[in-house]
Protein backbone atom coordinates (compact mmCIF):
# COMPACT_ATOMS: atom_id res chain seq x y z
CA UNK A 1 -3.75 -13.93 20.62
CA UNK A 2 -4.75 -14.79 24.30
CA UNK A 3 -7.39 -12.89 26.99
CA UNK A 4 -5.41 -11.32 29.47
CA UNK A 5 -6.90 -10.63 33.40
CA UNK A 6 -5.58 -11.50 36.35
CA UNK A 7 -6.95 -12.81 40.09
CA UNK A 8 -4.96 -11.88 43.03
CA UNK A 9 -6.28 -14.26 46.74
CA UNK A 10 -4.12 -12.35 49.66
CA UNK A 11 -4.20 -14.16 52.84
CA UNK A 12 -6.01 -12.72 55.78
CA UNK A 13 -3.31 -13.36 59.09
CA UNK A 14 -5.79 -16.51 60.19
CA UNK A 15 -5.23 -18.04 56.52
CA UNK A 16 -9.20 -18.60 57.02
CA UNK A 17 -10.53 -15.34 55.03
CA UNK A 18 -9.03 -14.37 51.44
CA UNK A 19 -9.04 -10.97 50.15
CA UNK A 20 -10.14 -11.29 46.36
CA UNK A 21 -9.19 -8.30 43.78
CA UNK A 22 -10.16 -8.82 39.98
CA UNK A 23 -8.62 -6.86 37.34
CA UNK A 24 -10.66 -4.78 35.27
CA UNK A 25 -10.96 -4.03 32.23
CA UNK A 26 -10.49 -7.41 30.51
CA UNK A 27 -8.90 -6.73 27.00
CA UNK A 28 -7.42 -8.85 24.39
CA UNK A 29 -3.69 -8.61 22.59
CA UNK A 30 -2.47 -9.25 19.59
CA UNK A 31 1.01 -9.52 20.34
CA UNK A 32 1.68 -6.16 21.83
CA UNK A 33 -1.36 -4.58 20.72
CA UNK A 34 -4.37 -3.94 22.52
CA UNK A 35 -7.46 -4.94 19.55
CA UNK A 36 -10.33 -4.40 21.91
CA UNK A 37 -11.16 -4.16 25.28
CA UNK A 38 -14.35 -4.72 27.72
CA UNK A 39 -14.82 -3.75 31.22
CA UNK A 40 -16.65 -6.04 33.79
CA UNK A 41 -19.34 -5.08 35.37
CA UNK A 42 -20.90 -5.53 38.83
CA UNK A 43 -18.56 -7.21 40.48
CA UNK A 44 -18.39 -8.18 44.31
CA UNK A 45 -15.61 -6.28 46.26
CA UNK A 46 -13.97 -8.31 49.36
CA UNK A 47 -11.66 -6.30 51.72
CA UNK A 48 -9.38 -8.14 54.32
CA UNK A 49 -11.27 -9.62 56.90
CA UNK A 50 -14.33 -10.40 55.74
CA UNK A 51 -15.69 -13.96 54.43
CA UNK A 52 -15.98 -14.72 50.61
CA UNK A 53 -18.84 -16.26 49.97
CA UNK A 54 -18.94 -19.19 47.04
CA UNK A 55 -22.45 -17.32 45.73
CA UNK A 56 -20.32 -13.85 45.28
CA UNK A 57 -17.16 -15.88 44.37
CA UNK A 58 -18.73 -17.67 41.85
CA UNK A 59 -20.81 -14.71 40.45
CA UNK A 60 -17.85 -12.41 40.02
CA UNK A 61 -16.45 -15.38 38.21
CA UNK A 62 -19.45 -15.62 35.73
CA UNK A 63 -19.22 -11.75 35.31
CA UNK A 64 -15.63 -12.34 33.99
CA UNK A 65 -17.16 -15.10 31.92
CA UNK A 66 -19.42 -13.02 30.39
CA UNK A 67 -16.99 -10.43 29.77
CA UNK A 68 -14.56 -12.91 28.16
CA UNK A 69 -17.24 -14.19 25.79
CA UNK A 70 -18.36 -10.91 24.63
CA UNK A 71 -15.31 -9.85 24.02
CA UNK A 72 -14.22 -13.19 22.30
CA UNK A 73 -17.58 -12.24 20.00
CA UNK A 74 -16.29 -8.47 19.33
CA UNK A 75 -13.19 -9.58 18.37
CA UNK A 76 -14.07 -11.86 16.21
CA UNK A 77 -16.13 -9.72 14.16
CA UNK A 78 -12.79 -7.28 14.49
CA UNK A 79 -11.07 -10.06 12.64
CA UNK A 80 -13.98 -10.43 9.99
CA UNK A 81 -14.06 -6.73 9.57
CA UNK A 82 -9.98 -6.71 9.23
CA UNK A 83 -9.91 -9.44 7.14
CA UNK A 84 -12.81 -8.06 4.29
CA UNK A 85 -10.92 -4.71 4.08
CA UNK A 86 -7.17 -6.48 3.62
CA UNK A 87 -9.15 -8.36 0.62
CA UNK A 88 -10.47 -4.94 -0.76
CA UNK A 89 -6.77 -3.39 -0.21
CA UNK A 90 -5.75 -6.52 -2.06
CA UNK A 91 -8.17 -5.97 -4.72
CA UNK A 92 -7.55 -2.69 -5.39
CA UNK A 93 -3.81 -3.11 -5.08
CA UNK A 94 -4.23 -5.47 -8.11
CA UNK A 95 -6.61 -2.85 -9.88
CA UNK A 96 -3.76 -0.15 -9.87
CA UNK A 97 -1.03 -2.76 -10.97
CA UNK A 98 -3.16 -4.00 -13.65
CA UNK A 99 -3.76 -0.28 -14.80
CA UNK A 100 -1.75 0.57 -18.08
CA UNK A 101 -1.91 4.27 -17.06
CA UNK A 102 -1.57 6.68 -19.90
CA UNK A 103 0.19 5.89 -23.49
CA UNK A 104 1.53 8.17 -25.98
CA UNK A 105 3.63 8.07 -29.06
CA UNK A 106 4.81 11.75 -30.43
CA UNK A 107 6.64 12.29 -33.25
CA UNK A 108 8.57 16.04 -33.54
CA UNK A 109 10.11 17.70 -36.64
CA UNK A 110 10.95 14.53 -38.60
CA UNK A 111 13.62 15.34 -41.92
CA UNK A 112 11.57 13.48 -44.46
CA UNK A 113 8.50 12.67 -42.49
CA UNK A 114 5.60 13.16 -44.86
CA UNK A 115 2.74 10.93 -46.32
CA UNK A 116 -0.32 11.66 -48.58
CA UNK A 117 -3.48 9.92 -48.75
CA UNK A 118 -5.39 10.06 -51.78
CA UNK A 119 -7.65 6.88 -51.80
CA UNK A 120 -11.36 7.07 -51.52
CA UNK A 121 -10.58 3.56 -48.79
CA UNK A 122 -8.88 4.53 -45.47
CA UNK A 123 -5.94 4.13 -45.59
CA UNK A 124 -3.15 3.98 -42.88
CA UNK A 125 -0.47 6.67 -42.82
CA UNK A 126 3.32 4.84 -43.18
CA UNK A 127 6.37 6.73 -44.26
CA UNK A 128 9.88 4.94 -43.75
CA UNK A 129 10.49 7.83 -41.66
CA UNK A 130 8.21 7.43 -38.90
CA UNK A 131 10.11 4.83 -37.00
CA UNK A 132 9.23 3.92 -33.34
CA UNK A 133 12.52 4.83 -32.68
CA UNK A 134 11.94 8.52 -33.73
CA UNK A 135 9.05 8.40 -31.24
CA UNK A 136 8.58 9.75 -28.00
CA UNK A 137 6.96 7.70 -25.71
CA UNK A 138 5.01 7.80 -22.29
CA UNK A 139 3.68 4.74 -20.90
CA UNK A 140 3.82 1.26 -21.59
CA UNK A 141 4.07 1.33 -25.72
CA UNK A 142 5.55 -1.05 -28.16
CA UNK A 143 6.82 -1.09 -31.31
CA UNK A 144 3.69 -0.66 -34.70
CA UNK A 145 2.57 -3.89 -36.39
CA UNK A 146 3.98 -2.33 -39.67
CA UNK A 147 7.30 -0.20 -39.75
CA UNK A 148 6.30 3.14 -40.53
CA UNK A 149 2.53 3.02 -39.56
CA UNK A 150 1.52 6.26 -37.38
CA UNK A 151 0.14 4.17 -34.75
CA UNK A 152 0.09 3.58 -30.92
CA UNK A 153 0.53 -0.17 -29.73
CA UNK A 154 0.65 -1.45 -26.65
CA UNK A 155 0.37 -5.19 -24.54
CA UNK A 156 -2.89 -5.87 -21.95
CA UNK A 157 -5.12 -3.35 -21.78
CA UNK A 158 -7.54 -4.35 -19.09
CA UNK A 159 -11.27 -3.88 -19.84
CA UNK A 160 -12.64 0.01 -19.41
CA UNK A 161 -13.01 3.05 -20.89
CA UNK A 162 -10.89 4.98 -22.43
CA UNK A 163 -10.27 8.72 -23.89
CA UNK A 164 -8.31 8.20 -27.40
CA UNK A 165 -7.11 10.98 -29.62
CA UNK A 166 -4.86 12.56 -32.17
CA UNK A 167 -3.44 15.87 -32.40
CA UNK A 168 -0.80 17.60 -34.66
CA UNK A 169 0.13 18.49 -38.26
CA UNK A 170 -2.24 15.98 -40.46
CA UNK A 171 -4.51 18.63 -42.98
CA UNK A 172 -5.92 18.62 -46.55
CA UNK A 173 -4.32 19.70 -49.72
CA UNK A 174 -5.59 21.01 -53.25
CA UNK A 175 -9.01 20.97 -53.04
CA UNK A 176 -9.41 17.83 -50.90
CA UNK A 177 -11.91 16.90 -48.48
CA UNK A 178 -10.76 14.34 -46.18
CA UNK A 179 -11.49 12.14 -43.40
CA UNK A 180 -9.31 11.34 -40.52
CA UNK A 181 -9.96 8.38 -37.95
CA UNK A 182 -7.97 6.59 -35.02
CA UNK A 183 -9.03 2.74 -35.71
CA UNK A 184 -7.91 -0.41 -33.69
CA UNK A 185 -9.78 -2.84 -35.98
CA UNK A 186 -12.73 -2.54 -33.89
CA UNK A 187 -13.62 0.52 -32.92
CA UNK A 188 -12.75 4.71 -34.10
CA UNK A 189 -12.35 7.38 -32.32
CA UNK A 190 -10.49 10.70 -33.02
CA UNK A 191 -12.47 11.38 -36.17
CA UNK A 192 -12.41 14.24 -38.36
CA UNK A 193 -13.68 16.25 -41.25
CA UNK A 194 -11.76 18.98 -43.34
CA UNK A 195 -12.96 20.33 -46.77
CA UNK A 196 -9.96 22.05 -48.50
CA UNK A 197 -11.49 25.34 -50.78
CA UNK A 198 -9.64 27.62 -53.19
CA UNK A 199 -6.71 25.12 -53.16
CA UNK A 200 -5.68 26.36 -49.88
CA UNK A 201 -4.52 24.29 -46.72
CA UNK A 202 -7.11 22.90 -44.06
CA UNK A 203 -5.75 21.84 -41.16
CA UNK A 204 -7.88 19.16 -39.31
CA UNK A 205 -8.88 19.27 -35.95
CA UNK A 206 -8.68 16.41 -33.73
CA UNK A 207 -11.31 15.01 -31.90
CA UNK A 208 -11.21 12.72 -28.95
CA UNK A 209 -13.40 10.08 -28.18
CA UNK A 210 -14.19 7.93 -25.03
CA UNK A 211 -13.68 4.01 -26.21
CA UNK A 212 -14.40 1.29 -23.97
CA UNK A 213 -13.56 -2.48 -23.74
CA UNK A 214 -15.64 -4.71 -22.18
CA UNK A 215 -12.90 -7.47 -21.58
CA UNK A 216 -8.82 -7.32 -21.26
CA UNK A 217 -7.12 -6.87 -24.46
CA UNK A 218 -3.94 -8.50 -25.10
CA UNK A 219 -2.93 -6.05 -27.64
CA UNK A 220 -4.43 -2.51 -28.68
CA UNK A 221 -2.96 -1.06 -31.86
CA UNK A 222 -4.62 2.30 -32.98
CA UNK A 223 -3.50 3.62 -36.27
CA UNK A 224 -3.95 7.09 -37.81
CA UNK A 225 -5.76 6.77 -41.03
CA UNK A 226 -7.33 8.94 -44.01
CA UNK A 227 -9.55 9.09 -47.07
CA UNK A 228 -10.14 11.32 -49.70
CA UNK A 229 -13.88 11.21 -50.24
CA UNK A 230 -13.82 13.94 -52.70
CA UNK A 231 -11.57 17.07 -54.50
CA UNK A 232 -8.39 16.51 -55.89
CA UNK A 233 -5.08 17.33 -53.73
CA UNK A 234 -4.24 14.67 -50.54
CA UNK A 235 -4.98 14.61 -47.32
CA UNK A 236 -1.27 15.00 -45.19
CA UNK A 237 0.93 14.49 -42.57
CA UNK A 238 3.87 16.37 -43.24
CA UNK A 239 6.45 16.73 -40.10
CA UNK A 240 9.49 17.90 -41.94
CA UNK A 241 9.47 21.79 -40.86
CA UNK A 242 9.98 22.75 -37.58
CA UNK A 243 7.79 22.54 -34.52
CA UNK A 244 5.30 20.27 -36.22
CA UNK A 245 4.60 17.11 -33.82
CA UNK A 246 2.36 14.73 -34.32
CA UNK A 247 1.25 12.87 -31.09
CA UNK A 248 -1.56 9.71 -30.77
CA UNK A 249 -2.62 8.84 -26.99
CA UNK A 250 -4.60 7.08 -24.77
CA UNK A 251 -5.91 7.95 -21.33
CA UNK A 252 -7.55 5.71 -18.91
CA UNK A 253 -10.59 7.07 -17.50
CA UNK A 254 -12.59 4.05 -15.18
């Protein structure tokens, strides 16, 4: 960066008396580009012929002087101000790469894909059939813990809240009441209630919940769980017909 003005002295014809033009405004480059600019003030005009005095010589100096320095002081703070917002750009630029974004697993019309839970304990839904493989999958996911386990996984989940939740073909059986629950050892979210009357079928509805973590994760598993707190019958996943899906995700929200 350097302060760019320029003086031009033009000889009367005696060679006694100098002409004296300053340039005006006074502005500072970076490279090619003009970062601020000041104009100087109240400066002494001279016109061939007549005699510069040192007093007006010397004042239209200081002017420039002053000029220089304030301009020195402006763009300085320029830099300050240039230099905090690269550090928030940086900041946030780390923010959105550290983001998972959202994650879901789905599983659609699976030949065989059906578990019961009848325990009073929740209990994890697994069937040899639910394979990660099977799964489709948005976001950064990985593969369950356990083969078989309905569950979402994934690697670093940065600290901040969350919107979890189930949907799809999980329901009660024969007279059972059930309980269903998303659970990543920690926390739930996703839970549910279905009573099962006359025998008939009860199909659960899914509710999501806002989770949050107060520090980075390294891994997040949430699996899809049940218990039978009462009645006789199961509580289900069954994804064997068609166009019944089954889908866990989770949605960054902060």
């Amino acid at each position: 960066m350097k302060i760019q003005f320029s003086i031009n002295l033009t000889p009367s014809k005696g060679l006694t008396r100098w002409a004296l033009m300053l340039a005006a405004p006074v502005a500072v480059f970076a490279g090619a580009t003009l970062v601020a600019r000041a104009n100087v003030n109240n400066l002494v005009s001279f016109t061939p012929g007549t005699t510069v005095k040192s007093a007006e010589l010397n004042g239209n100096f200081n002017e420039i002087r002053t000029s220089v320095l304030a301009l020195e002081d402006a763009t300085t703070a320029l830099q300050d101000a240039t230099a905090a917002l690269q550090d928030d750009v940086a900041a946030l630029q780390t923010q959105e790469a550290a983001s998972p974004g959202p994650s879901q697993i789905e599983l659609t019309n699976i030949v065989g894909g059906i578990d019961n839970v009848t325990a009073a304990a929740w209990e994890t839904f697994n069937d040899a059939e639910f394979t990660y493989a099977a799964m489709t999958k948005i976001g950064s996911t990985i593969t369950p813990t356990v083969a078989g386990d309905l569950a979402l996984k994934r690697l670093t989940v940065p600290r901040g809240k969350y919107l979890v939740g189930w949907s799809g073909a999980a329901w009660g059986t024969s007279l059972a009441t059930c309980q269903f629950r998303l659970y990543d050892g920690t926390n739930v979210a996703g839970q549910s209630y279905v009573d099962t009357p006359n025998g008939m079928l009860n199909v659960a509805a899914a509710h999501p919940q806002v989770v949050e973590y107060t520090t980075d994760q390294a891994t997040v598993e949430w699996l899809f769980q049940a218990q039978r707190s009462a009645g006789s019958g199961a509580c289900q996943v069954d994804l064997q017909a068609a166009n019944r899906r089954f889908g866990i995700y989770m949605i960054p929200i902060e």
